[in-house]
N, C-alpha and C. Protein backbone atom coordinates (compact mmCIF):
# COMPACT_ATOMS: atom_id res chain seq x y z
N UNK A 1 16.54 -92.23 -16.61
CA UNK A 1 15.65 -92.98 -17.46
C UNK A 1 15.71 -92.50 -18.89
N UNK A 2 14.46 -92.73 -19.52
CA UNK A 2 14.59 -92.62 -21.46
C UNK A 2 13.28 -92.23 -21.40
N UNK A 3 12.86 -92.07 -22.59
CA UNK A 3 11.77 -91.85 -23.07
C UNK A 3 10.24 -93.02 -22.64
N UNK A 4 11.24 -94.45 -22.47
CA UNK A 4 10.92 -95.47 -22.71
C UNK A 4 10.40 -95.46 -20.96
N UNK A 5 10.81 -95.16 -20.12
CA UNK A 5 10.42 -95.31 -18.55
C UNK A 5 11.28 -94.28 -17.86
N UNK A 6 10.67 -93.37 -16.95
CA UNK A 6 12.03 -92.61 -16.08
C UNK A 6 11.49 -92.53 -14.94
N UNK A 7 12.07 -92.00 -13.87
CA UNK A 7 11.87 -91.83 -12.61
C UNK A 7 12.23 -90.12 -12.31
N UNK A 8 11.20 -89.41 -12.22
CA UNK A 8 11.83 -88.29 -12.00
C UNK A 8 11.84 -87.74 -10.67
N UNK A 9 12.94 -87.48 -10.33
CA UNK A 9 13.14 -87.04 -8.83
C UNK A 9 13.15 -88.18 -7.70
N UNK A 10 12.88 -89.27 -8.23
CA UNK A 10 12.76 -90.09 -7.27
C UNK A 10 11.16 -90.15 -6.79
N UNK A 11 10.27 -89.21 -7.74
CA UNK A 11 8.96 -88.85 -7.08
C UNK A 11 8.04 -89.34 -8.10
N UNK A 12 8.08 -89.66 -9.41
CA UNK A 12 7.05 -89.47 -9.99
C UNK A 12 7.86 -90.75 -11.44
N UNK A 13 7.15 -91.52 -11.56
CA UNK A 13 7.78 -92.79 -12.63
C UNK A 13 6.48 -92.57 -13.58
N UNK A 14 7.29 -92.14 -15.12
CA UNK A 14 6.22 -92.01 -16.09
C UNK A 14 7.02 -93.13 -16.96
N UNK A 15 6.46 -93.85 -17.52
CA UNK A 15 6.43 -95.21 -18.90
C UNK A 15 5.49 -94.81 -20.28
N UNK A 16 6.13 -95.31 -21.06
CA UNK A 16 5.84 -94.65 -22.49
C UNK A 16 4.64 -96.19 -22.37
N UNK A 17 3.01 -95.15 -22.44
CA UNK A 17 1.90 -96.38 -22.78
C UNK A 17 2.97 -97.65 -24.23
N UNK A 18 3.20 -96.95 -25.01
CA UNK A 18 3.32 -97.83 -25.95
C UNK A 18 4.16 -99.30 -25.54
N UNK A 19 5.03 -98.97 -24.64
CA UNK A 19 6.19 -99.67 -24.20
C UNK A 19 5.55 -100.56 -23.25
N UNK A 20 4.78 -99.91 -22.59
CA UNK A 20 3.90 -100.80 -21.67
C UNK A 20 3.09 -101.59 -22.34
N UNK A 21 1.79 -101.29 -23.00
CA UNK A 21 1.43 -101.70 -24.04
C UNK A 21 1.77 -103.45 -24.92
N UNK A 22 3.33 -103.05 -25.19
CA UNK A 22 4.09 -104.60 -25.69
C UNK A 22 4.43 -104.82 -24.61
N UNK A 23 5.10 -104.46 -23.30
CA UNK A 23 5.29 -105.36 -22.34
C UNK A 23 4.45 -106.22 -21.74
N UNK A 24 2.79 -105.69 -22.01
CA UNK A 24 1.78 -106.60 -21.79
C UNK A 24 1.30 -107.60 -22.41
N UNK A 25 1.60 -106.99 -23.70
CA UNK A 25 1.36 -108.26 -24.99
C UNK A 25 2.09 -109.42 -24.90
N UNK A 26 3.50 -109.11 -24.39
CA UNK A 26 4.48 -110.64 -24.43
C UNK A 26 4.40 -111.15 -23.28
N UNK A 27 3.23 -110.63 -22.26
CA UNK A 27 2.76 -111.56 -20.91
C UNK A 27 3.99 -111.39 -19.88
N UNK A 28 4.21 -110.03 -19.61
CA UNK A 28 5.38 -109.87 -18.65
C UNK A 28 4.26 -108.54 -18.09
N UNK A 29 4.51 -108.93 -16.35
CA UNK A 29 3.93 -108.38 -15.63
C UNK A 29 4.56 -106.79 -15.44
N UNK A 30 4.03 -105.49 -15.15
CA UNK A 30 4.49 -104.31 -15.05
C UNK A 30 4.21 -103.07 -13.84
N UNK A 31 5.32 -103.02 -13.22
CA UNK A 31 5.03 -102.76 -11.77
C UNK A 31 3.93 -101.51 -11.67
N UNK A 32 3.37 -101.97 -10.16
CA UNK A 32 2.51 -100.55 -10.29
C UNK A 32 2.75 -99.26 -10.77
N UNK A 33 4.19 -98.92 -10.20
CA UNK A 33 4.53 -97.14 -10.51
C UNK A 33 4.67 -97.14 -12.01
N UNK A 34 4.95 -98.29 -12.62
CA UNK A 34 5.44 -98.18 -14.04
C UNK A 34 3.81 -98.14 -14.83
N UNK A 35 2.89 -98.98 -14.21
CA UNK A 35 1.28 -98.67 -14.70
C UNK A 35 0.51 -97.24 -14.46
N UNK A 36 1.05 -96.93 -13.71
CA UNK A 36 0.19 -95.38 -12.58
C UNK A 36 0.85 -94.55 -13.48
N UNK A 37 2.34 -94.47 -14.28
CA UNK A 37 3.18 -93.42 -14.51
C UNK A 37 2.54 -93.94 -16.44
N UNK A 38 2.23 -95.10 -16.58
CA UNK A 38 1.87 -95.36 -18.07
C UNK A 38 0.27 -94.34 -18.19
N UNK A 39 -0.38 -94.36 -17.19
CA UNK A 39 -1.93 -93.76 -17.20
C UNK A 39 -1.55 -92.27 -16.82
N UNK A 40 -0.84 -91.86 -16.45
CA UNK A 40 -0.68 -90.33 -16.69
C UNK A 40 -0.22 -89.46 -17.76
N UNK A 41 0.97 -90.71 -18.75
CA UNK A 41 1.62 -90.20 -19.78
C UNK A 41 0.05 -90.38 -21.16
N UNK A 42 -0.73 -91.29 -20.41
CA UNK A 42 -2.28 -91.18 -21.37
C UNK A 42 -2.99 -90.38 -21.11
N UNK A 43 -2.83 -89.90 -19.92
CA UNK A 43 -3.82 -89.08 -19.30
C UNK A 43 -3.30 -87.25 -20.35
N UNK A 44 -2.02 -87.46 -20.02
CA UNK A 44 -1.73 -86.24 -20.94
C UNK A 44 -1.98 -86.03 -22.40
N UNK A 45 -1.28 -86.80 -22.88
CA UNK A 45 -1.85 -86.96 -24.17
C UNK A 45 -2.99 -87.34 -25.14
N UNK A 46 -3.87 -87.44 -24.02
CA UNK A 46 -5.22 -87.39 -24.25
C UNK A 46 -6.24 -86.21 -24.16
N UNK A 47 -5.58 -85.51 -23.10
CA UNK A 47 -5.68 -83.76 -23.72
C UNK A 47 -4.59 -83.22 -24.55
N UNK A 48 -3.85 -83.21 -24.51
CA UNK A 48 -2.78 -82.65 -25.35
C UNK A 48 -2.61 -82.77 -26.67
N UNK A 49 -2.99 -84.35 -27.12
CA UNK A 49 -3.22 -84.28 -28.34
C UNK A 49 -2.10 -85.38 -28.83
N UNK A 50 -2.33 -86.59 -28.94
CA UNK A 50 -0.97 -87.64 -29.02
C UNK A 50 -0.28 -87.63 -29.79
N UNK A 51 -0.13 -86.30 -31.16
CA UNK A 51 1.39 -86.07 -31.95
C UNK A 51 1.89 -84.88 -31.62
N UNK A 52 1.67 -84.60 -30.93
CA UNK A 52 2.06 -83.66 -29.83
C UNK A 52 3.72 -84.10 -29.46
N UNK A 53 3.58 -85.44 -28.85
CA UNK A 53 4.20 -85.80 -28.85
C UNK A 53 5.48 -86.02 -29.49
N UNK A 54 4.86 -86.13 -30.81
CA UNK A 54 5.72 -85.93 -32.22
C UNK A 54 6.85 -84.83 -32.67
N UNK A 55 5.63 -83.70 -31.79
CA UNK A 55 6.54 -82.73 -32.61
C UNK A 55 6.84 -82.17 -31.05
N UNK A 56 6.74 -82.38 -30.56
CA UNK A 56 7.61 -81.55 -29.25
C UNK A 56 8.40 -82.42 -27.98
N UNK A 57 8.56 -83.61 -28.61
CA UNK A 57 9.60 -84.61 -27.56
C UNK A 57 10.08 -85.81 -28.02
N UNK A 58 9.29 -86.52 -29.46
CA UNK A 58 10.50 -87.27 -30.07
C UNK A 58 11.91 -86.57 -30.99
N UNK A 59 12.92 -87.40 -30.46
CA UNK A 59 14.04 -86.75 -30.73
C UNK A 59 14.47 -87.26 -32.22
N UNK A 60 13.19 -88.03 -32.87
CA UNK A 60 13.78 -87.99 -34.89
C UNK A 60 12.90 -87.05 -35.06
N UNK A 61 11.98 -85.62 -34.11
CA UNK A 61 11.54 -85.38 -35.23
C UNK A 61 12.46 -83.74 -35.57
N UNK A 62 13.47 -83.46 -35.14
CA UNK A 62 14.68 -82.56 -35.34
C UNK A 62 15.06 -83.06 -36.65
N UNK A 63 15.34 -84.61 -36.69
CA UNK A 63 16.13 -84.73 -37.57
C UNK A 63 15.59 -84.63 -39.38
N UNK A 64 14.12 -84.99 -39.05
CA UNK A 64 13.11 -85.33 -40.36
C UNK A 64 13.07 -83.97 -40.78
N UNK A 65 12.84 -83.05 -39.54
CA UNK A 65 12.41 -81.60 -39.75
C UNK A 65 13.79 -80.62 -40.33
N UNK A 66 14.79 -81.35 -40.01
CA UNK A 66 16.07 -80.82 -40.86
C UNK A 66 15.68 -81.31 -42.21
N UNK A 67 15.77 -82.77 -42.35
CA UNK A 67 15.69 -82.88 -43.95
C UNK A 67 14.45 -82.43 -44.67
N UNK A 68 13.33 -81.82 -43.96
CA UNK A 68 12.55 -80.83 -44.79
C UNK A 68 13.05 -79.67 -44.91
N UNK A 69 13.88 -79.32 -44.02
CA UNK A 69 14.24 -78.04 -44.39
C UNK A 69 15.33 -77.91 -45.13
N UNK A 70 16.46 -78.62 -45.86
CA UNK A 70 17.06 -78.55 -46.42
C UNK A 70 16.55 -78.73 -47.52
N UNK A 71 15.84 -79.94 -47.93
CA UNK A 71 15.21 -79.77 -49.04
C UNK A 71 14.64 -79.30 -49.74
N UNK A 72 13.53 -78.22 -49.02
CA UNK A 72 12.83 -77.11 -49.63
C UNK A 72 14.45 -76.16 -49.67
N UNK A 73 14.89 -75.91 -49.00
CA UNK A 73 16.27 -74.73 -49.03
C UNK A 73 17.00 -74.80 -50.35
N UNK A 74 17.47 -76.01 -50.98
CA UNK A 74 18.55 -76.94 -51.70
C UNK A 74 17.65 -76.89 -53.19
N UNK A 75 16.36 -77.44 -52.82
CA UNK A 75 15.39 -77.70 -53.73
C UNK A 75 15.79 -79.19 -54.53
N UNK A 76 15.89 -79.97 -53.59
CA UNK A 76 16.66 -81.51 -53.40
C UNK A 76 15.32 -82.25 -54.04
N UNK A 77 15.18 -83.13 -55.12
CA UNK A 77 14.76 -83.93 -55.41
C UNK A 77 13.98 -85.04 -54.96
N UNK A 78 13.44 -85.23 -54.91
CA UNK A 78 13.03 -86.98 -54.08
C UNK A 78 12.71 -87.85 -54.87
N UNK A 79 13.09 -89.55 -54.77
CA UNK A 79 12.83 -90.24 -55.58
C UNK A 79 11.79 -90.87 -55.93
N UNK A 80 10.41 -90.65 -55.14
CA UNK A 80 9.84 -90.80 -55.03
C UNK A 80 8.35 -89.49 -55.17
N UNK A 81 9.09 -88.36 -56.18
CA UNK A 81 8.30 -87.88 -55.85
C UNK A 81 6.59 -87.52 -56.51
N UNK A 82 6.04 -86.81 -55.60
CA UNK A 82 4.37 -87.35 -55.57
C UNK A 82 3.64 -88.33 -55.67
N UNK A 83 4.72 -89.65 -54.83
CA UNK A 83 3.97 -91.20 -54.82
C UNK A 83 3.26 -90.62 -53.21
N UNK A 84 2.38 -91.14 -52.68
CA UNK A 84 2.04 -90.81 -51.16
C UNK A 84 1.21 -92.10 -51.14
N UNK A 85 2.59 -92.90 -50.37
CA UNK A 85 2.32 -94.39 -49.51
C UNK A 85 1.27 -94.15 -48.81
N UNK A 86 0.38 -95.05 -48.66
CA UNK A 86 -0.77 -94.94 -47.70
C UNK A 86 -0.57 -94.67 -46.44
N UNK A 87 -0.88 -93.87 -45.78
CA UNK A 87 -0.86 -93.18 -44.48
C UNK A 87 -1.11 -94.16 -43.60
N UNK A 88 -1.90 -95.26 -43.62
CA UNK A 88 -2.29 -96.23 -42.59
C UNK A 88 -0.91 -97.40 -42.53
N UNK A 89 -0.26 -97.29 -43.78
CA UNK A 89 0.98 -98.32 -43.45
C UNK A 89 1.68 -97.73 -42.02
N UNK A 90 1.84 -96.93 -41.38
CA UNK A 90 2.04 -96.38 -40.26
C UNK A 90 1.24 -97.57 -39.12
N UNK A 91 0.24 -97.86 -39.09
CA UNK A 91 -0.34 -98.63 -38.22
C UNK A 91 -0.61 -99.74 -38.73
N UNK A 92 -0.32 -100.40 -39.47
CA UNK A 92 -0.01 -102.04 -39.95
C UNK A 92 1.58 -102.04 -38.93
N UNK A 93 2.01 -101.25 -39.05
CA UNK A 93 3.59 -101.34 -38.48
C UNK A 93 2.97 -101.48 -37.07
N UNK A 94 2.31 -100.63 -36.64
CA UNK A 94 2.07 -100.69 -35.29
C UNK A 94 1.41 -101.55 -34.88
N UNK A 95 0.27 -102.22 -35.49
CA UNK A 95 -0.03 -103.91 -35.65
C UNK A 95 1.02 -104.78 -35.45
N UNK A 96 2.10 -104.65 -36.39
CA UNK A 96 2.78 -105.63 -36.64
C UNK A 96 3.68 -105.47 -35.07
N UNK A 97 4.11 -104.61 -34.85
CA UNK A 97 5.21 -104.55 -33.46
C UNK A 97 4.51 -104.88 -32.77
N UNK A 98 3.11 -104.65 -32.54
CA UNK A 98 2.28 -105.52 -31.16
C UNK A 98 2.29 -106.96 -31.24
N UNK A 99 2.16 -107.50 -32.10
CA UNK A 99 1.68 -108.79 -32.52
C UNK A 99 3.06 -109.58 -32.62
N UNK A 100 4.46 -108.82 -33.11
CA UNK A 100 5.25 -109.59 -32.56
C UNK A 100 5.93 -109.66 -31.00
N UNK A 101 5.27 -108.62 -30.36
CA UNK A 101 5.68 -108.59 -29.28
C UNK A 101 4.60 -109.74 -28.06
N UNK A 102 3.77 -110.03 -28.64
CA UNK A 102 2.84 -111.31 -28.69
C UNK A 102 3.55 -112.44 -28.84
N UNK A 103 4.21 -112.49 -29.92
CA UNK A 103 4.14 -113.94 -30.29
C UNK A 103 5.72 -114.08 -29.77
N UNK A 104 6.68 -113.13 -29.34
CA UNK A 104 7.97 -113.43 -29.30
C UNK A 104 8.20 -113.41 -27.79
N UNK A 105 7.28 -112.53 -27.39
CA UNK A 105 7.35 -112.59 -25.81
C UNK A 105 8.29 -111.60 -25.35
N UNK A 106 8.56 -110.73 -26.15
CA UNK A 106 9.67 -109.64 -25.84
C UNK A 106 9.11 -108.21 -26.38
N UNK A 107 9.12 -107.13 -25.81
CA UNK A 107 9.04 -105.50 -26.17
C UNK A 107 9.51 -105.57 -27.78
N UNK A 108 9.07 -106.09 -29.05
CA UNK A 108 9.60 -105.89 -30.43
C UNK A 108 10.63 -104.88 -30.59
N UNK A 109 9.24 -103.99 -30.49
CA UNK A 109 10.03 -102.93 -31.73
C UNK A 109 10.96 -102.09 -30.57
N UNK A 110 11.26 -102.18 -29.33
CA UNK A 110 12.23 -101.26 -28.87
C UNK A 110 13.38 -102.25 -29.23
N UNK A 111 13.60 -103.03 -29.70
CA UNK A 111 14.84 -103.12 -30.21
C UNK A 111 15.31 -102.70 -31.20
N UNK A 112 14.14 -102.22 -32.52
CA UNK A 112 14.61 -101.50 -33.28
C UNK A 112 14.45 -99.92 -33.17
N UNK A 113 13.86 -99.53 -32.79
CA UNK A 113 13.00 -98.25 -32.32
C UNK A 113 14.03 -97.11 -32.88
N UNK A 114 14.40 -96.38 -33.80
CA UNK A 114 15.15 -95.33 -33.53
C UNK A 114 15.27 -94.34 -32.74
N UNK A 115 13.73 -94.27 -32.11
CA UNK A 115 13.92 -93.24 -30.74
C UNK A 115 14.97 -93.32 -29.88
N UNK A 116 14.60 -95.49 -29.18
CA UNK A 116 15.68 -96.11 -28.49
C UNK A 116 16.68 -96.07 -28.63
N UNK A 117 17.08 -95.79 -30.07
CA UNK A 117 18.28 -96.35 -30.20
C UNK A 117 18.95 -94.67 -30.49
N UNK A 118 18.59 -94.06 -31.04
CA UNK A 118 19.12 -92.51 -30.31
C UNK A 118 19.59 -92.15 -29.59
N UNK A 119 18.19 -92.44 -28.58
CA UNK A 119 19.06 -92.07 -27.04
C UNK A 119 19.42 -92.79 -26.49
N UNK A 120 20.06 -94.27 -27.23
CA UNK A 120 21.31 -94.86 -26.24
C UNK A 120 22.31 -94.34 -27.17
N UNK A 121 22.51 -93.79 -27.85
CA UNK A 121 23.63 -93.30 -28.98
C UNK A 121 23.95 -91.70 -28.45
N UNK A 122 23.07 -91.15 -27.64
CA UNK A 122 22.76 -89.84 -26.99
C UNK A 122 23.97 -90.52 -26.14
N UNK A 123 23.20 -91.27 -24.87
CA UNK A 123 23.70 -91.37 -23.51
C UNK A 123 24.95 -92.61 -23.79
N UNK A 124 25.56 -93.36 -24.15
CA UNK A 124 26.39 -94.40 -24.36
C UNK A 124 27.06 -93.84 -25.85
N UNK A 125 27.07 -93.35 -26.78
CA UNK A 125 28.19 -93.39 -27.21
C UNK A 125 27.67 -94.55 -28.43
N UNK A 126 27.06 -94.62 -28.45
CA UNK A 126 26.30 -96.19 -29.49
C UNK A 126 26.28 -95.85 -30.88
N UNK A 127 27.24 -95.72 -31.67
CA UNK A 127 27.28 -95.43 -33.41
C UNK A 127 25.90 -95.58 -34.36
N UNK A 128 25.51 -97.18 -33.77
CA UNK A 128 24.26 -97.38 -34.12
C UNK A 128 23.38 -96.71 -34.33
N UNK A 129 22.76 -95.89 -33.40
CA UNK A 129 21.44 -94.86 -33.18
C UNK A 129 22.33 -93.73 -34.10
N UNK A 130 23.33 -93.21 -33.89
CA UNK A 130 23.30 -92.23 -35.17
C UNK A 130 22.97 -92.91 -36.67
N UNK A 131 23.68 -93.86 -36.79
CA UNK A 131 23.20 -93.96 -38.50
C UNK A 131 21.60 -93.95 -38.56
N UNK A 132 21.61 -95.10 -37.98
CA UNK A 132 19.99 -95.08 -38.19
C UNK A 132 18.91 -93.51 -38.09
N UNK A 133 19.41 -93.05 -37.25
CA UNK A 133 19.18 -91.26 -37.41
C UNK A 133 19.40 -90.87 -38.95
N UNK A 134 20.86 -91.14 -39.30
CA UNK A 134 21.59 -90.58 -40.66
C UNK A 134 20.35 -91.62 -41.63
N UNK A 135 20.04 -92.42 -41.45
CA UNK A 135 19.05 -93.13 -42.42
C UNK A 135 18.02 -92.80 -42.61
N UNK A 136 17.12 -92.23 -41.50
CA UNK A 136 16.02 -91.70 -41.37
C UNK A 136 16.09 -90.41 -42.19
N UNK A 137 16.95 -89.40 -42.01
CA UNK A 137 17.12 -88.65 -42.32
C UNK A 137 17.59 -88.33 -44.13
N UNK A 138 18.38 -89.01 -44.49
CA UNK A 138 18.25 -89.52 -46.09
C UNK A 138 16.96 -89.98 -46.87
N UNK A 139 16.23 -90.75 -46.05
CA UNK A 139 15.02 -91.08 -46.56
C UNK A 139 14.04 -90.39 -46.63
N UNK A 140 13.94 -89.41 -45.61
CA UNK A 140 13.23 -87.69 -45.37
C UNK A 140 13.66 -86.78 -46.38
N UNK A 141 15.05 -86.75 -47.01
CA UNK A 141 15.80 -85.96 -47.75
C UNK A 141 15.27 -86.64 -49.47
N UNK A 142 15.78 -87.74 -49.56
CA UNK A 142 16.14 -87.97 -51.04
C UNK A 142 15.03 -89.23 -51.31
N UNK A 143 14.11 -89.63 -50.68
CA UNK A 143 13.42 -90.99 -51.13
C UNK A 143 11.82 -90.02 -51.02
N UNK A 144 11.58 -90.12 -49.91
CA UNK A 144 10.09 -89.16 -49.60
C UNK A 144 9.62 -88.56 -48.49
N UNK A 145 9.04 -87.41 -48.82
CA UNK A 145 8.97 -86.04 -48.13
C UNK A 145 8.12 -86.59 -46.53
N UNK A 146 8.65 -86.31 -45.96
CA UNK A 146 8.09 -86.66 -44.44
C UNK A 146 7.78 -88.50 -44.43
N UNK A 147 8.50 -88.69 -45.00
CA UNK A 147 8.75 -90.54 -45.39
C UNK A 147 8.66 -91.34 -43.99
N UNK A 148 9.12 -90.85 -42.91
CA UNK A 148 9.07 -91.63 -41.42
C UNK A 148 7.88 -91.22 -40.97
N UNK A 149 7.88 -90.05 -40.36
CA UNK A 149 7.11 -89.33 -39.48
C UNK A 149 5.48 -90.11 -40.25
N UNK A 150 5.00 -89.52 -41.23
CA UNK A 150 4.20 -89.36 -41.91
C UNK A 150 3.76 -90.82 -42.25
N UNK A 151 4.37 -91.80 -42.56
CA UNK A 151 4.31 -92.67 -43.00
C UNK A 151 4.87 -94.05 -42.78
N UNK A 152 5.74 -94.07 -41.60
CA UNK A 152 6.52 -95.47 -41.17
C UNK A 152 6.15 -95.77 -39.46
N UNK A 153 5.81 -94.53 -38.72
CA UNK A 153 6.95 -94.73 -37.47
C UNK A 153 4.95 -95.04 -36.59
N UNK A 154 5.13 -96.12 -35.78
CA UNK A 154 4.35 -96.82 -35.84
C UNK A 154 3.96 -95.68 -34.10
N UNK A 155 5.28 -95.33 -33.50
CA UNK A 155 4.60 -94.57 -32.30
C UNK A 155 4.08 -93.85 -32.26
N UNK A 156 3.96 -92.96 -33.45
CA UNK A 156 3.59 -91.73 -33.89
C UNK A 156 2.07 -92.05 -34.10
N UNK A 157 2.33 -93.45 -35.09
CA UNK A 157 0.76 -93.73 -35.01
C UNK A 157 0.15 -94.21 -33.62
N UNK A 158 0.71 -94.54 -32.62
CA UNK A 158 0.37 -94.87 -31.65
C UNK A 158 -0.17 -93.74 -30.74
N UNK A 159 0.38 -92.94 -30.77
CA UNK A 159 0.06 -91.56 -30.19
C UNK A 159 -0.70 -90.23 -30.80
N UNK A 160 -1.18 -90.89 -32.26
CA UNK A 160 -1.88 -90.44 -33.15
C UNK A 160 -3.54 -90.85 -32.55
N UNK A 161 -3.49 -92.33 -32.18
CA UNK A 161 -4.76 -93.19 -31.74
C UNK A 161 -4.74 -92.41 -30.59
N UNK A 162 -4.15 -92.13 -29.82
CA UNK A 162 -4.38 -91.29 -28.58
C UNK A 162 -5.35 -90.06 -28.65
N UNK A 163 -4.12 -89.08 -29.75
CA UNK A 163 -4.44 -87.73 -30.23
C UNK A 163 -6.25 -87.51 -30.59
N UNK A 164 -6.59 -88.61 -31.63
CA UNK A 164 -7.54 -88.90 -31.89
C UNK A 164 -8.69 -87.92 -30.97
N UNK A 165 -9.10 -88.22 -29.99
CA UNK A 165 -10.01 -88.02 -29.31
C UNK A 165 -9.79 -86.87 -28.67
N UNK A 166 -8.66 -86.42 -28.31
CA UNK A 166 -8.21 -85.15 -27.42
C UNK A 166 -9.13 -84.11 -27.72
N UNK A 167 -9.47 -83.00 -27.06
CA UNK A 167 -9.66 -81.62 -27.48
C UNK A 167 -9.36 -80.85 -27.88
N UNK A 168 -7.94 -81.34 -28.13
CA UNK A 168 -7.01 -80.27 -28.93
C UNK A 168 -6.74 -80.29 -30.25
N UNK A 169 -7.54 -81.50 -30.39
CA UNK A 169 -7.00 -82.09 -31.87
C UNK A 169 -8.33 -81.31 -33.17
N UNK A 170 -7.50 -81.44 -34.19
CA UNK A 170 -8.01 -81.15 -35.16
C UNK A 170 -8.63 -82.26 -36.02
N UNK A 171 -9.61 -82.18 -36.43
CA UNK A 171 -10.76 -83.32 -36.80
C UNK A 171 -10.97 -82.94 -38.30
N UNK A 172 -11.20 -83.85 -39.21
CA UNK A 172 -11.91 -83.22 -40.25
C UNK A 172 -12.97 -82.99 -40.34
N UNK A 173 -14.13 -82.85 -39.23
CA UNK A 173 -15.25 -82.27 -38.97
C UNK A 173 -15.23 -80.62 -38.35
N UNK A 174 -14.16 -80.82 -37.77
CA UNK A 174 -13.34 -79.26 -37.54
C UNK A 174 -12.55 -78.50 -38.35
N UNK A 175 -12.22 -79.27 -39.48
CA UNK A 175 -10.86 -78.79 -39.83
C UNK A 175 -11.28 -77.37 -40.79
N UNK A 176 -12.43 -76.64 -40.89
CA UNK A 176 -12.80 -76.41 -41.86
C UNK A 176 -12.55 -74.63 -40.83
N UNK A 177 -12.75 -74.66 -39.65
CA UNK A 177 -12.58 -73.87 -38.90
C UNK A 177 -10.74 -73.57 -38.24
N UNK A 178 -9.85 -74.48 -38.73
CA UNK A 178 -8.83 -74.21 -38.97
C UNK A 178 -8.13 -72.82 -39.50
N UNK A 179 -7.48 -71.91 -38.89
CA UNK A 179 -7.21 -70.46 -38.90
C UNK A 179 -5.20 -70.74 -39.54
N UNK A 180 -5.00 -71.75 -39.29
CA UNK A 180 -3.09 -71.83 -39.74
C UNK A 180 -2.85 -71.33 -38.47
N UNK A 181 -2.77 -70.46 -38.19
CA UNK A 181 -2.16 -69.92 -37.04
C UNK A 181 -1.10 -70.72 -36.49
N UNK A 182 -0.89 -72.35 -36.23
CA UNK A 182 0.05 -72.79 -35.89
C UNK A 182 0.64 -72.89 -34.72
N UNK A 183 -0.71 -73.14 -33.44
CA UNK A 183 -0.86 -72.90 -32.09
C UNK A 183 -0.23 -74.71 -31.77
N UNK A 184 -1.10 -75.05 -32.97
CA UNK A 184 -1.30 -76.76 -32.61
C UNK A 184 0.29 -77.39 -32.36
């Protein structure tokens, strides 16, 4: 399987809520194990904390986290720098991929998804998912500083709405009790 649905062991089928999510929106029915395995991958990340996700199992965020680190290393420019796009354009995107996955009757945005398209570029050999990696990653580098993660990638916000509520999460009613430490 992918990120997107797997079967592990033959014992246990987890589905990415989000994926499920638009598969419901475009009115396509979704088998039980694939619903039971969507409410556990919520169930986790609802303690865990839904960018959690972010930083410890999507596979652009290696690549974003390279082009921060080169850039502070290099001391690389950005063209954009100290503009900071509104943080919520992140979830207009994620609006928008639901709503066309509504109106088109198809999963949207996993057709563009760079996650998806990664790891068919991972497992198949697919040129595609690297550039688009190599794009992401230029735009992290030379346009603006955490430019995807931070500001485009609509799962992140999706699993951000998750994070939200967790116990693990950091609140700005909490945040004041924040130590860095860097557990999170």
């Amino acid at each position: 399987g992918t990120l997107a649905s797997s079967d592990w062991l033959g014992v246990l089928s987890l589905t990415d809520p989000f994926v499920a999510l638009q598969t419901l929106l475009a009115r396509h029915a979704i088998g039980s194990g694939a619903a039971v395995g969507s409410a556990i991958v919520v169930a986790f990340y609802l303690f865990a904390g839904g960018r959690s996700y972010c930083a410890w199992v999507c596979p652009i965020n290696p690549v974003t986290d390279l082009a921060a680190w080169l850039r502070t290393k290099l001391g690389v420019p950005t063209l954009l720098r100290g503009a900071r796009p509104d943080r919520r354009l992140r979830y207009a995107i994620l609006t928008v991929a639901c709503g066309m996955s509504a109106l088109l009757g198809v999963v949207a945005w996993e057709t563009v998804n760079p996650i998806t398209l990664l790891q068919r570029a991972f497992v198949f050999g697919l040129a595609g998912g690297y550039g688009v990696a190599l794009a992401i990653f230029l735009f992290d580098l030379l346009v603006l500083p955490r430019g995807w993660c931070g500001h485009l990638c609509p799962v992140g916000a999706f699993y951000g709405v998750l994070g939200s509520v967790s116990p693990t999460h950091v609140s700005a009613t909490n945040r004041d009790a924040c130590t860095h430490c860097g557990d999170c």
